[in-house]
Protein backbone atom coordinates (compact mmCIF):
# COMPACT_ATOMS: atom_id res chain seq x y z
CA UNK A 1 61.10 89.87 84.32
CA UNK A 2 62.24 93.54 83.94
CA UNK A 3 62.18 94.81 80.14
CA UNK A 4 64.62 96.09 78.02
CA UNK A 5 62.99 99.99 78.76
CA UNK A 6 63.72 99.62 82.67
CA UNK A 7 67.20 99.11 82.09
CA UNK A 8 66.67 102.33 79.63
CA UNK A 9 64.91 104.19 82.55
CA UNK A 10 67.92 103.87 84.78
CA UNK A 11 70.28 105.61 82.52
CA UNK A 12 67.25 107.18 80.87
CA UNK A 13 69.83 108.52 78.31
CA UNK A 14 71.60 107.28 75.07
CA UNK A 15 75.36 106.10 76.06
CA UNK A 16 78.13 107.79 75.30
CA UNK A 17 79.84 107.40 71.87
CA UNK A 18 82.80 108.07 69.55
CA UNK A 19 80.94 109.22 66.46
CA UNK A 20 79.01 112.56 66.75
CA UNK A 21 75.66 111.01 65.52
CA UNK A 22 74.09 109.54 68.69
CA UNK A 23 72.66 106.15 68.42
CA UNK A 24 69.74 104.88 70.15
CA UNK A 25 70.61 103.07 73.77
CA UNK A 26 68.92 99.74 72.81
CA UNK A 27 71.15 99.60 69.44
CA UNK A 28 74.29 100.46 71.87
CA UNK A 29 73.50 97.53 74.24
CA UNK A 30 72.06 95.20 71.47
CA UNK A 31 73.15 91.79 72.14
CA UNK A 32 74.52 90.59 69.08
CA UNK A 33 75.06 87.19 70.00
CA UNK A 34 72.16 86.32 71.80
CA UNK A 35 69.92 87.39 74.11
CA UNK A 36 69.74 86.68 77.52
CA UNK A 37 66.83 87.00 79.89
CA UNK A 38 66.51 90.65 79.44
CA UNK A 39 67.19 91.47 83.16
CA UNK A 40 70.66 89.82 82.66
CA UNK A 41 72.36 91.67 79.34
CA UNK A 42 75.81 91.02 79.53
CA UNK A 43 76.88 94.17 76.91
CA UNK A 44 74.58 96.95 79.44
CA UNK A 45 76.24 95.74 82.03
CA UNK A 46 79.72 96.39 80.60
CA UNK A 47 78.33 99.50 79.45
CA UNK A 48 77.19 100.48 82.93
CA UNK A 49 80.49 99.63 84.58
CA UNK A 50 82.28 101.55 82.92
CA UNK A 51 80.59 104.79 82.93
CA UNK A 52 80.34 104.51 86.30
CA UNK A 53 83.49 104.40 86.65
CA UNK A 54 84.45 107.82 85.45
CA UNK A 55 81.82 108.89 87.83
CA UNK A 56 78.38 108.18 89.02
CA UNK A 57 75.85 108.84 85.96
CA UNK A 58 73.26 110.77 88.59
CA UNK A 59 75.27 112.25 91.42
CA UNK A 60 78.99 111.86 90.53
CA UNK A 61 79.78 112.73 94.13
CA UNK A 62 83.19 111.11 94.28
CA UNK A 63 84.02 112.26 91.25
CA UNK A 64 84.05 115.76 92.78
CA UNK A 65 84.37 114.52 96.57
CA UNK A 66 87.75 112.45 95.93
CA UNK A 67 89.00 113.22 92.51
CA UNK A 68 88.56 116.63 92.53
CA UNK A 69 88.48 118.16 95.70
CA UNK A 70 91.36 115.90 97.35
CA UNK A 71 93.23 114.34 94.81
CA UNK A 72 93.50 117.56 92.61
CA UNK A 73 94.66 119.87 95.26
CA UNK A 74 97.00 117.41 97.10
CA UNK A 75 99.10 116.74 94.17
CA UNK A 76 99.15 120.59 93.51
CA UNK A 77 97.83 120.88 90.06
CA UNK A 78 94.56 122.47 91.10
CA UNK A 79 94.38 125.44 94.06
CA UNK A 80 91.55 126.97 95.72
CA UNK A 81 90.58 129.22 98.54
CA UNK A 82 87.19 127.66 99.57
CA UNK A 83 86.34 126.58 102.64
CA UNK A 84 85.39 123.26 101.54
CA UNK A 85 87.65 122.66 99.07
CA UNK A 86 89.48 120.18 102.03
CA UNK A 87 92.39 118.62 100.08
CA UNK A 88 93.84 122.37 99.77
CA UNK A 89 94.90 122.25 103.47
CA UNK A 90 94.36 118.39 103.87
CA UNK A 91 91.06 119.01 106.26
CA UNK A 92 89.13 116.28 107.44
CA UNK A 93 85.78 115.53 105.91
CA UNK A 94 85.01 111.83 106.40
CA UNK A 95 82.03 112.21 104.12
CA UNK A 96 83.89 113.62 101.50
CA UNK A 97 86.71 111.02 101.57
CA UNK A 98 84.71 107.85 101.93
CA UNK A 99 82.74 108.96 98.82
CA UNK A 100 84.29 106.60 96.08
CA UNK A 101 83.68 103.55 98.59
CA UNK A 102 80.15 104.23 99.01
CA UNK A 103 79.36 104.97 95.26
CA UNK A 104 81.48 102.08 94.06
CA UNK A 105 80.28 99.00 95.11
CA UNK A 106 76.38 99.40 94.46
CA UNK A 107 77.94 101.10 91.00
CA UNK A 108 80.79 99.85 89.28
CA UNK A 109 81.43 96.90 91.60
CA UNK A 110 77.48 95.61 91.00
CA UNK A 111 77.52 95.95 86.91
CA UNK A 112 80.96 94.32 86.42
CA UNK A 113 80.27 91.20 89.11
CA UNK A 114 76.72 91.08 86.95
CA UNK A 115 78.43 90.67 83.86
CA UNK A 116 80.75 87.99 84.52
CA UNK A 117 78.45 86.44 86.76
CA UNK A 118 76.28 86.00 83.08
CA UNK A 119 79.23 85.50 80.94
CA UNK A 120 81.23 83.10 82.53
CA UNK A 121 81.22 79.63 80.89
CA UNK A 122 79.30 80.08 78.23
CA UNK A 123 80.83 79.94 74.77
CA UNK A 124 79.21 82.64 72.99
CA UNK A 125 80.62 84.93 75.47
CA UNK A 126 84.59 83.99 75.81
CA UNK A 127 85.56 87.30 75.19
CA UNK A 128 83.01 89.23 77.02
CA UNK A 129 83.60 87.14 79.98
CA UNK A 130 87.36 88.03 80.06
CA UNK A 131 87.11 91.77 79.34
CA UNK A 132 84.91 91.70 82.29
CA UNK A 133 87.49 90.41 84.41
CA UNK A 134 90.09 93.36 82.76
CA UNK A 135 87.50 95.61 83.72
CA UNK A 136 86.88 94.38 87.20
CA UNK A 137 90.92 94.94 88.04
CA UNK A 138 90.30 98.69 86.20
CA UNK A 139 87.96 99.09 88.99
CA UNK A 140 89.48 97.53 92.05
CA UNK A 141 92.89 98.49 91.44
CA UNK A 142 91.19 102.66 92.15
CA UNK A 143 89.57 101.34 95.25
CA UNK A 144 92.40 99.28 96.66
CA UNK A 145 94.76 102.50 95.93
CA UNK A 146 92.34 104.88 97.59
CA UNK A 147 91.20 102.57 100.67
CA UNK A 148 94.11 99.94 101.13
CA UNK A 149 92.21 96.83 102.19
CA UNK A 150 88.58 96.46 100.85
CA UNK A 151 85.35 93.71 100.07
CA UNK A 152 86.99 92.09 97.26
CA UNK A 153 86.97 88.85 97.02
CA UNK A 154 83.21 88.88 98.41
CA UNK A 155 82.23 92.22 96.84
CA UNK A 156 79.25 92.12 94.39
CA UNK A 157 78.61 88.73 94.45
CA UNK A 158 75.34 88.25 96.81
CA UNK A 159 77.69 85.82 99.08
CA UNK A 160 77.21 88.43 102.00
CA UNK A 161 75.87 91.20 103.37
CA UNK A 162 78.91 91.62 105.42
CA UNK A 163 81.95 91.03 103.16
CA UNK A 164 85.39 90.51 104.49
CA UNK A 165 87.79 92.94 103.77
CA UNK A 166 90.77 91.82 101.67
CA UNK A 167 94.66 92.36 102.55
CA UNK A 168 95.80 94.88 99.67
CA UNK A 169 98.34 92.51 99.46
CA UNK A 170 96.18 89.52 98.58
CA UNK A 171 93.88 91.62 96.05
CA UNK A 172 97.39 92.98 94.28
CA UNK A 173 98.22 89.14 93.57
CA UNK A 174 94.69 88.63 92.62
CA UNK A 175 94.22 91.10 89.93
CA UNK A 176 97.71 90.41 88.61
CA UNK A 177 96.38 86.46 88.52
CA UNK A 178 93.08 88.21 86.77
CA UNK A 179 94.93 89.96 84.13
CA UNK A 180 97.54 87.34 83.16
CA UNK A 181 94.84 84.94 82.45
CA UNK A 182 92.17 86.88 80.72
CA UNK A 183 94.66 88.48 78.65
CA UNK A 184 95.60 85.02 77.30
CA UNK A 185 92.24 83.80 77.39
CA UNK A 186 90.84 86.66 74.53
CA UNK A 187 90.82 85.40 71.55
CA UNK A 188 89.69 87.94 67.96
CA UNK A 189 88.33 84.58 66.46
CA UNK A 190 85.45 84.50 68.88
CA UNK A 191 82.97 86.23 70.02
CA UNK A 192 82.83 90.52 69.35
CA UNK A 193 82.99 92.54 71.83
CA UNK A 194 80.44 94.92 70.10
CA UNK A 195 78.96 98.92 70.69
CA UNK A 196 78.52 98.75 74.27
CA UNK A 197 82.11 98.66 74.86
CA UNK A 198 82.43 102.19 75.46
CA UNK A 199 86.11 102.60 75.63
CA UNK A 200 87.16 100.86 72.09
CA UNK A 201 83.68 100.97 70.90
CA UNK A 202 82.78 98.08 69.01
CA UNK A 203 86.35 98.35 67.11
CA UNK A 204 87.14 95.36 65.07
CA UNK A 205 90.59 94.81 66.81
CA UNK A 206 88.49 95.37 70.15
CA UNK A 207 89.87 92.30 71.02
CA UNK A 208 93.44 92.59 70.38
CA UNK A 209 92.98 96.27 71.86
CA UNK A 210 91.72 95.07 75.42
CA UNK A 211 95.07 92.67 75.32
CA UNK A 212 96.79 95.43 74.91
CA UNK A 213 95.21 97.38 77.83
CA UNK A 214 95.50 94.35 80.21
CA UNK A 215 98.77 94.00 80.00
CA UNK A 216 99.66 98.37 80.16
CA UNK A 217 97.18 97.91 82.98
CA UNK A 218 99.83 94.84 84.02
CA UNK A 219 102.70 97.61 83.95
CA UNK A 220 100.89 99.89 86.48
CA UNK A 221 99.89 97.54 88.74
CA UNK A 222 103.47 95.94 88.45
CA UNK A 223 104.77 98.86 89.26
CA UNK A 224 102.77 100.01 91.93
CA UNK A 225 105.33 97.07 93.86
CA UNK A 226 108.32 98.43 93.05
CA UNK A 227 109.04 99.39 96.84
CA UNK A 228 107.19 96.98 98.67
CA UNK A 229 108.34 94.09 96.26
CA UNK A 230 110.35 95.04 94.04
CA UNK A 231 110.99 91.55 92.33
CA UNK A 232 107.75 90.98 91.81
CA UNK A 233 107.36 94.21 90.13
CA UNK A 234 110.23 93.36 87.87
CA UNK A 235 108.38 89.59 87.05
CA UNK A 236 105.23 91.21 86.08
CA UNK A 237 106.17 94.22 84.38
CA UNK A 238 108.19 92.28 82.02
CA UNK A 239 105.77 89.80 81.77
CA UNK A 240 103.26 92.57 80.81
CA UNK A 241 105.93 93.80 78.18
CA UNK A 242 106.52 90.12 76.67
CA UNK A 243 102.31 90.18 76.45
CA UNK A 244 102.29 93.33 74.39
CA UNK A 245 101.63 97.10 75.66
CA UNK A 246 100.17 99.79 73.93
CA UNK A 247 102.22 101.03 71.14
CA UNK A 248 100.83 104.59 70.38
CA UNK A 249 98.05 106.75 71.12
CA UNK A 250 95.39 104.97 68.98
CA UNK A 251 95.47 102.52 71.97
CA UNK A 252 94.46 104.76 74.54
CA UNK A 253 92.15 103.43 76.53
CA UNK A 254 89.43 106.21 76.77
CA UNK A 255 85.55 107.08 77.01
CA UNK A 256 83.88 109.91 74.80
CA UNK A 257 80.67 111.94 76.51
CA UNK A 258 77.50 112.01 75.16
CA UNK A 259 75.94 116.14 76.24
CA UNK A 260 72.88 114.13 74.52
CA UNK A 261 71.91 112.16 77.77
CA UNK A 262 72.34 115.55 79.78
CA UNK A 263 73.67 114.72 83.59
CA UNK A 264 73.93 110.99 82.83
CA UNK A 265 75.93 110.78 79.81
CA UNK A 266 78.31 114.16 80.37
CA UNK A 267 81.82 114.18 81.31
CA UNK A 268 81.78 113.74 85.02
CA UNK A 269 84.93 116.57 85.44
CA UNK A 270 83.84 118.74 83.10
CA UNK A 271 80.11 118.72 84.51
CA UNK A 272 81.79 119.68 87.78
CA UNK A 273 84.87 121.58 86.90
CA UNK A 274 82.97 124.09 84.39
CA UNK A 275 80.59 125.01 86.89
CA UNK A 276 83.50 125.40 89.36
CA UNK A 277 85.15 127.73 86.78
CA UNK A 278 82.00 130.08 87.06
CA UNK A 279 80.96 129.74 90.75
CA UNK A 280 80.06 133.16 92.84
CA UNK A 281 81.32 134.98 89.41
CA UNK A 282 84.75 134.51 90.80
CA UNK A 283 85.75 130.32 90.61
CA UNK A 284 85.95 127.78 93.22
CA UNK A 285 89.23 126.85 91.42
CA UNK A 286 92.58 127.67 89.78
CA UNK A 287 95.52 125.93 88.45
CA UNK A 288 98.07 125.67 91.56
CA UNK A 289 101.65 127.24 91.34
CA UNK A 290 103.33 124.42 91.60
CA UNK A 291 102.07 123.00 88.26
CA UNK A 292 101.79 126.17 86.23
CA UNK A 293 105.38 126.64 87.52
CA UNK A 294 106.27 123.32 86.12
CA UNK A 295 105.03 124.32 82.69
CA UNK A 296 106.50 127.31 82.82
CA UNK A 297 109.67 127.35 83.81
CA UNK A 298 110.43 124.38 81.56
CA UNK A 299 108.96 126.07 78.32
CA UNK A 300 106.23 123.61 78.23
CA UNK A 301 103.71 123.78 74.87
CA UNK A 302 101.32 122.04 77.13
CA UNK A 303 101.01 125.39 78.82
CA UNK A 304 99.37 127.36 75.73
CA UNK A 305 96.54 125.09 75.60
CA UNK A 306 95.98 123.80 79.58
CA UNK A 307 95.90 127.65 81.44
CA UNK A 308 94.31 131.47 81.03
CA UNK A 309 94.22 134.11 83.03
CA UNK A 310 90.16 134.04 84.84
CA UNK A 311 89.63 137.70 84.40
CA UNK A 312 91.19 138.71 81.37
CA UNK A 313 90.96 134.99 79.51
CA UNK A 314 94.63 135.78 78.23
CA UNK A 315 96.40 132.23 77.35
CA UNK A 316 100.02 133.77 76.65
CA UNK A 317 102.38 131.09 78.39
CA UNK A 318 104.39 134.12 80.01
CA UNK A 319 101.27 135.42 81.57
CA UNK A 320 100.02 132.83 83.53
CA UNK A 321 100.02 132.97 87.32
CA UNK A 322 99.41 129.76 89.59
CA UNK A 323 97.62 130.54 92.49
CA UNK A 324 99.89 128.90 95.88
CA UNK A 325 97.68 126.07 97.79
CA UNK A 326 97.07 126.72 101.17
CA UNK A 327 95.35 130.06 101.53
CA UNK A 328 92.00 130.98 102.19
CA UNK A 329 90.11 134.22 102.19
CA UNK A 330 89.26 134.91 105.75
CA UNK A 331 92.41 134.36 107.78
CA UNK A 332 94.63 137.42 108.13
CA UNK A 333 97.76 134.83 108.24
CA UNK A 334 96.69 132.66 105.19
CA UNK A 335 94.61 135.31 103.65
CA UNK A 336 95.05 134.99 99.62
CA UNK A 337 95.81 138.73 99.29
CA UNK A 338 99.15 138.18 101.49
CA UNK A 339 100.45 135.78 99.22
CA UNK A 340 104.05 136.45 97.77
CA UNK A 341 103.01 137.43 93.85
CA UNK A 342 99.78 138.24 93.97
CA UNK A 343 98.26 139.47 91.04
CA UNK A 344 95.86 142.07 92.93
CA UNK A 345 92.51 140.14 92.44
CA UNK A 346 91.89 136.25 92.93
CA UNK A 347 90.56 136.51 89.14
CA UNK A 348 93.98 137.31 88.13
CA UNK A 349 95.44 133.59 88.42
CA UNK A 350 95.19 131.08 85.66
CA UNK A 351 92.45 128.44 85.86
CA UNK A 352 91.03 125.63 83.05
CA UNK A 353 91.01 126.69 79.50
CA UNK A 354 87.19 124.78 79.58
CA UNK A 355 87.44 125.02 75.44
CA UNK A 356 89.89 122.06 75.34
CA UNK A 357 89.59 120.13 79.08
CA UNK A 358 86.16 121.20 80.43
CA UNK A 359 84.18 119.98 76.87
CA UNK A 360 81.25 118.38 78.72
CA UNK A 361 81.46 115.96 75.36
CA UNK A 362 85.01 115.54 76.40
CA UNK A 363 87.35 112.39 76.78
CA UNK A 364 87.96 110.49 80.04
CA UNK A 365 90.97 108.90 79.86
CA UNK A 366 91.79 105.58 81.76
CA UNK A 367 94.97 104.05 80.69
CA UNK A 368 97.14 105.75 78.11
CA UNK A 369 100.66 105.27 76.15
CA UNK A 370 101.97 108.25 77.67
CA UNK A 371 101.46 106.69 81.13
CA UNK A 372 102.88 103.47 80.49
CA UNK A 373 106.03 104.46 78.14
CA UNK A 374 106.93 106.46 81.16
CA UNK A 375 106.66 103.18 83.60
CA UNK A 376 108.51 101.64 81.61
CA UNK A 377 111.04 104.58 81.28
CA UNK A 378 111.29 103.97 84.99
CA UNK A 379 111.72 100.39 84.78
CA UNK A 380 114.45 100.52 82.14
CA UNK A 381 116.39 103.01 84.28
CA UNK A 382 115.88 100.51 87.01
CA UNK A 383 117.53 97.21 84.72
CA UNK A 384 114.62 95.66 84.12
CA UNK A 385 113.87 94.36 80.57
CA UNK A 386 111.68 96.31 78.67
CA UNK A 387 112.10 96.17 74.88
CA UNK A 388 113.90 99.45 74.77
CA UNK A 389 116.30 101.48 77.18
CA UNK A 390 115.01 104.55 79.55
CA UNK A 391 115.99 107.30 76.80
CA UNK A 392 113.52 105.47 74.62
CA UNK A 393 110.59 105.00 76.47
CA UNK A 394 110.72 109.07 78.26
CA UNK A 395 111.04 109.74 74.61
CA UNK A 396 107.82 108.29 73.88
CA UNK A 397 105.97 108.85 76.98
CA UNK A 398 106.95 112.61 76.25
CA UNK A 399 105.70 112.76 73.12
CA UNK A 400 102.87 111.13 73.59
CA UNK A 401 101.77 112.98 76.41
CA UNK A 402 101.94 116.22 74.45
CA UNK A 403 100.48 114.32 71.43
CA UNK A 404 97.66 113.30 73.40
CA UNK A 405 96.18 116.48 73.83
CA UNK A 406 94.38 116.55 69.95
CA UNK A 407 92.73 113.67 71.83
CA UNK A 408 91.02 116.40 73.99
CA UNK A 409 90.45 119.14 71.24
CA UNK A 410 91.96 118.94 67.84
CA UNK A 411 92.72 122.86 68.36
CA UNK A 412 95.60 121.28 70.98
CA UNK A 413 97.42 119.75 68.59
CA UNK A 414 101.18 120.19 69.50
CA UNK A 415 103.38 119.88 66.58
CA UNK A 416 106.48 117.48 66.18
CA UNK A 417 108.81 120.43 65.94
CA UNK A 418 107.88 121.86 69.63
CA UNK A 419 107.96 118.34 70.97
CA UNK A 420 111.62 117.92 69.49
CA UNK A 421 112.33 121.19 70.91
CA UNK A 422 110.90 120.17 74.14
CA UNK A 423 112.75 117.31 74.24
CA UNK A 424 116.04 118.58 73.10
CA UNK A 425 115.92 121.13 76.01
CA UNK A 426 115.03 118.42 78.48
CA UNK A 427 116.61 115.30 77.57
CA UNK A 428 116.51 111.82 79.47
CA UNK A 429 119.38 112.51 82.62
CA UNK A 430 120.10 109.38 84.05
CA UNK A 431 121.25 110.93 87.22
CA UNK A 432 117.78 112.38 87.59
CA UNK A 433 115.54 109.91 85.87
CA UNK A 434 112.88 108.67 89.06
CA UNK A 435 112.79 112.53 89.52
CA UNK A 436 112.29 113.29 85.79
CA UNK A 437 110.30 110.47 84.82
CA UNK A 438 107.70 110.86 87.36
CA UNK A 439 107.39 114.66 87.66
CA UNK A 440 106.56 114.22 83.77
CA UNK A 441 104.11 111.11 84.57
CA UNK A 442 102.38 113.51 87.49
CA UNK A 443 101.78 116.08 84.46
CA UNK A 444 100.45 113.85 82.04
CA UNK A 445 97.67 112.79 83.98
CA UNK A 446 95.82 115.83 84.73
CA UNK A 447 92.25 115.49 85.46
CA UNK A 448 93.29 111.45 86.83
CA UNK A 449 94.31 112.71 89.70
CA UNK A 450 93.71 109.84 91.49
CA UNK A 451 96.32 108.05 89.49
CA UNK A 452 98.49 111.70 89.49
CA UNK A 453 98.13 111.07 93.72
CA UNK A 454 98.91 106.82 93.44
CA UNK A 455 102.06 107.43 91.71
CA UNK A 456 102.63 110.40 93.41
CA UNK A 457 103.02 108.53 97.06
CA UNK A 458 104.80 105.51 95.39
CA UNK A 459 107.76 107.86 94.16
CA UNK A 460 107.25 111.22 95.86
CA UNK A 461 107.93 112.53 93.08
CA UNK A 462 107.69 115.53 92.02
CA UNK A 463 108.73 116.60 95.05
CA UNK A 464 105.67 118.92 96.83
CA UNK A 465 105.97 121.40 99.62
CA UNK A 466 103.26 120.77 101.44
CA UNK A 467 100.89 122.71 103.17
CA UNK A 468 100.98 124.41 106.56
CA UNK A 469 97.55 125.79 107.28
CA UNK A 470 96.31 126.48 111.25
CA UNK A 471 93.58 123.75 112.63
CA UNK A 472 92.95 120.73 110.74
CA UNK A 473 95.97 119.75 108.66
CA UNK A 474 97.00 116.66 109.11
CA UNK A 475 99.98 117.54 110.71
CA UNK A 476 100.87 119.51 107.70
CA UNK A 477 101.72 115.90 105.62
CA UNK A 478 100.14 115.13 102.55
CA UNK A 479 96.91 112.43 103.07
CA UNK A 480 97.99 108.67 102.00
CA UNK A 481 94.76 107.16 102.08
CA UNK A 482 91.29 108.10 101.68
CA UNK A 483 88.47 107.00 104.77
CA UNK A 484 86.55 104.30 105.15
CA UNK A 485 82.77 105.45 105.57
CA UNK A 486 81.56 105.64 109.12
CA UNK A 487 78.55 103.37 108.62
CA UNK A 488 80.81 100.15 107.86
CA UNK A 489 81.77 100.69 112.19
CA UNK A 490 78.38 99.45 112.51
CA UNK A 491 76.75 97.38 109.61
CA UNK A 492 80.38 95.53 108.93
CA UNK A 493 81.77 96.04 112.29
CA UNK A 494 84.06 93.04 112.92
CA UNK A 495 85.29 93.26 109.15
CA UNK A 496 85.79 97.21 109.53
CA UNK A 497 87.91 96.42 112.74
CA UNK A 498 89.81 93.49 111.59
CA UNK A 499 90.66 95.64 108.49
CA UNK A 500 91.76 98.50 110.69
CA UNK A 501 93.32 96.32 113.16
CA UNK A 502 95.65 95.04 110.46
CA UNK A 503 96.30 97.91 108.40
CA UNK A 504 96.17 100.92 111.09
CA UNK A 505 93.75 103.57 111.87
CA UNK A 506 90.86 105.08 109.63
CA UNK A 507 93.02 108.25 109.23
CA UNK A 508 94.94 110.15 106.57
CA UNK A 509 98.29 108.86 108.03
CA UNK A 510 98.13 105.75 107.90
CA UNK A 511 99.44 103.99 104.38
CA UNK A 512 98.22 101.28 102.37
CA UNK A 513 100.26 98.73 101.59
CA UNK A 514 102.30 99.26 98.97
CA UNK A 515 103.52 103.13 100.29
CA UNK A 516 106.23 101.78 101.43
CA UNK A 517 107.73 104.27 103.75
């Protein structure tokens, strides 16, 4: 039987925290209810889970592979001239784009299955056992978006080597299932969730938070259908609403970094985007045109806090120059220096203010108010009942978007008087609310850009330009799924082609489910 210090030599690190003193990892995974054969702790297992799911503690390759270096740049908030940069001009790197899968399921998919594997049935872990199963759907419902269908039902359990691959059709109705009943199933008069909970942190309403983040979590997925089945989407969106959604930003559901731990314990896109910022003494990235445009043109007071100039570090809205996706530095036809505007050197754009985003102790945020007050902005508009009409709910997912920056650095703080201004300039239009709603939800998740590129192909909105680049291109259309890896052709061959058989090619083209065309 493995001891409590092997499971401390895989992370090797304490685990991230809220408060700034940093605790001990044993007291963070302490099993306050009892303890299980040591090779089977329930609360390290959560713990695991989800830090791997903001990216792998040792390697965070997707992280930088698929969040980053696709998701970022297709959905124009990030730019960059490197070669290797792909999702710039939508290049093919299989490696790249089959990242996520690959880390995933001996990751994220392995700790969660673990957990409620240990947890399920016995008493002393009720709630444990169901905020497992909320944070197995956290986790699918990314690789189901990014791959279409996927080992689900089979994943992580030891039932085979060679799992089937699920319809993303079938694992939508299963996590909704998953939700509906855990949510119900949590109960604050039993067991505590305790420390290891890294996203509400051994909280005394832990319980009643995680309701509350199953059923937001209900909202997304609900409306992730609104194309492809659009009264379904209605049914459990509402039903989500009736459960109880997050009310403000306390409920944010969010993990604070640990620089303590070093590699392990950082924030996975800080780690990679502050290095990025300083790369070859010139950046591997900037903030794209399309977003600083956004900001700009709309008097945004996100702007004063997100972008400076790389040279000159100037952080005057006015000043701020996005740098156009789709050039490179070696092409005379798509050479950076023949782009309309530019500012004379590369350095001249805007990039990351890294004092608020790139903190390496620095928030990742999974599901927030912002987020789902918008949904639900979008719902409302649609007739669906919500508690509240559409003005309402972009009201709030508005605010707190812009309020949700003090999460990030307390130096961001927006004040109510520039959010009323804001808001007064660029009030609710119903005869431009999918437009408006989800322009403002692509916005508000910056740095989750693989939920910025999920929503992003479920309304096209906002509406991108996109890239025209010579050689590899993908057509010049914007990727709508990520790649299987090349290795499940041969060790899961006749899952990998009945998968591809029913869902269409391992390509960029070809769309998962519920892109409905």
């Amino acid at each position: 039987m493995k001891s409590i210090s092997k499971y401390i030599a895989l992370l090797a690190v304490p685990a991230v925290l809220l408060t700034s003193c940093t605790k001990k990892f044993e007291e963070l995974n302490k099993d306050t209810n009892r303890v299980l054969p040591e090779n089977n702790i329930p609360i390290y297992n959560l713990t695991r889970a989800e830090l791997e799911y903001t990216g792998n503690h040792d390697f965070s390759f997707e992280t930088w592979r698929v969040n980053i270096i696709y998701c970022s740049l297709m959905t124009q908030q990030l730019s960059s001239t490197t070669g290797w940069y792909s999702g710039d001009k939508y290049s093919r790197n299989d490696g790249f784009a089959s990242s996520y899968f690959t880390m995933a399921y001996g990751n994220q998919v392995k700790y969660i299955a673990d957990l409620i594997k240990n947890t399920k049935d016995k008493a002393i872990y009720a709630n444990l056992y169901q905020v497992g199963r909320i944070a197995r759907v956290l986790i699918f419902q990314r690789l189901t978006d990014l791959y279409g269908s996927i080992p689900y039902s089979q994943a992580g359990t030891g039932e085979s080597n060679t799992p089937v691959y699920d319809p993303q059709q079938q694992i939508y109705a299963d996590m909704l299932k998953e939700l509906d009943e855990a949510a119900k199933a949590l109960d604050p008069s039993k067991d505590k969730i305790g420390t290891g909970d890294l996203i509400y942190r051994g909280a005394d309403n832990s319980v009643v938070q995680w309701k509350k983040l199953a059923y937001s979590l209900m909202v997304r997925i609900g409306m992730r259908l609104s194309k492809i089945a659009p009264d379904q989407a209605k049914t459990w969106v509402e039903k989500g609403v009736a459960g109880g959604t997050f009310t403000s930003n306390d409920d944010n559901a969010y993990i604070i970094h640990d620089v303590s731990g070093g590699r392990n314990t950082v924030n996975r896109n800080s780690n990679i985007l502050s290095g990025e910022w300083d790369a070859i003494g010139k950046g591997n990235v900037y903030l794209s045109k399309t977003l600083v445009d956004f900001l700009k043109s709309n008097n945004d007071p996100r702007l004063q806090y997100l972008a400076q100039i790389r040279s000159s570090g100037v952080k005057t809205p006015a000043a701020q120059i996005g740098m156009p996706n789709g050039y490179d530095e070696n092409n005379a036809a798509n050479d950076i220096k023949n782009a309309p505007g530019f500012p004379g050197n590369i350095t001249n754009y805007s990039t990351i203010q890294k004092d608020v985003w790139l903190k390496l102790n620095g928030p990742t945020f999974l599901v927030t108010y912002a987020q789902t007050e918008l949904l639900l902005a979008e719902a409302a508009q649609k007739g669906w009942n919500v508690n509240g009409d559409a003005a309402s709910h972009y009201k709030n997912g508005v605010t707190g978007a812009m309020k949700q920056l003090a999460q990030y650095d307390q130096s961001a703080a927006i004040s109510d008087g520039d959010i009323n201004a804001y808001l007064s300039a660029h009030p609710y239009n119903a005869g431009t609310a999918l437009e408006q709603i989800n322009t403002q939800y692509w916005a508000t998740c910056f740095l989750d850009w693989y939920e910025a590129w999920s929503n992003w192909r479920r309304t096209d909105y906002p509406k991108l330009t996109p890239v025209v680049y010579p050689g590899d291109n993908n057509g010049g259309q914007i990727p709508r799924r990520m790649l299987y890896p090349s290795t499940e052709a041969s060790s899961n061959a006749t899952n990998y082609q009945d998968a591809i058989g029913k869902q269409g090619a391992n390509n960029f083209a070809t769309r998962v489910w519920w892109d409905k065309q």
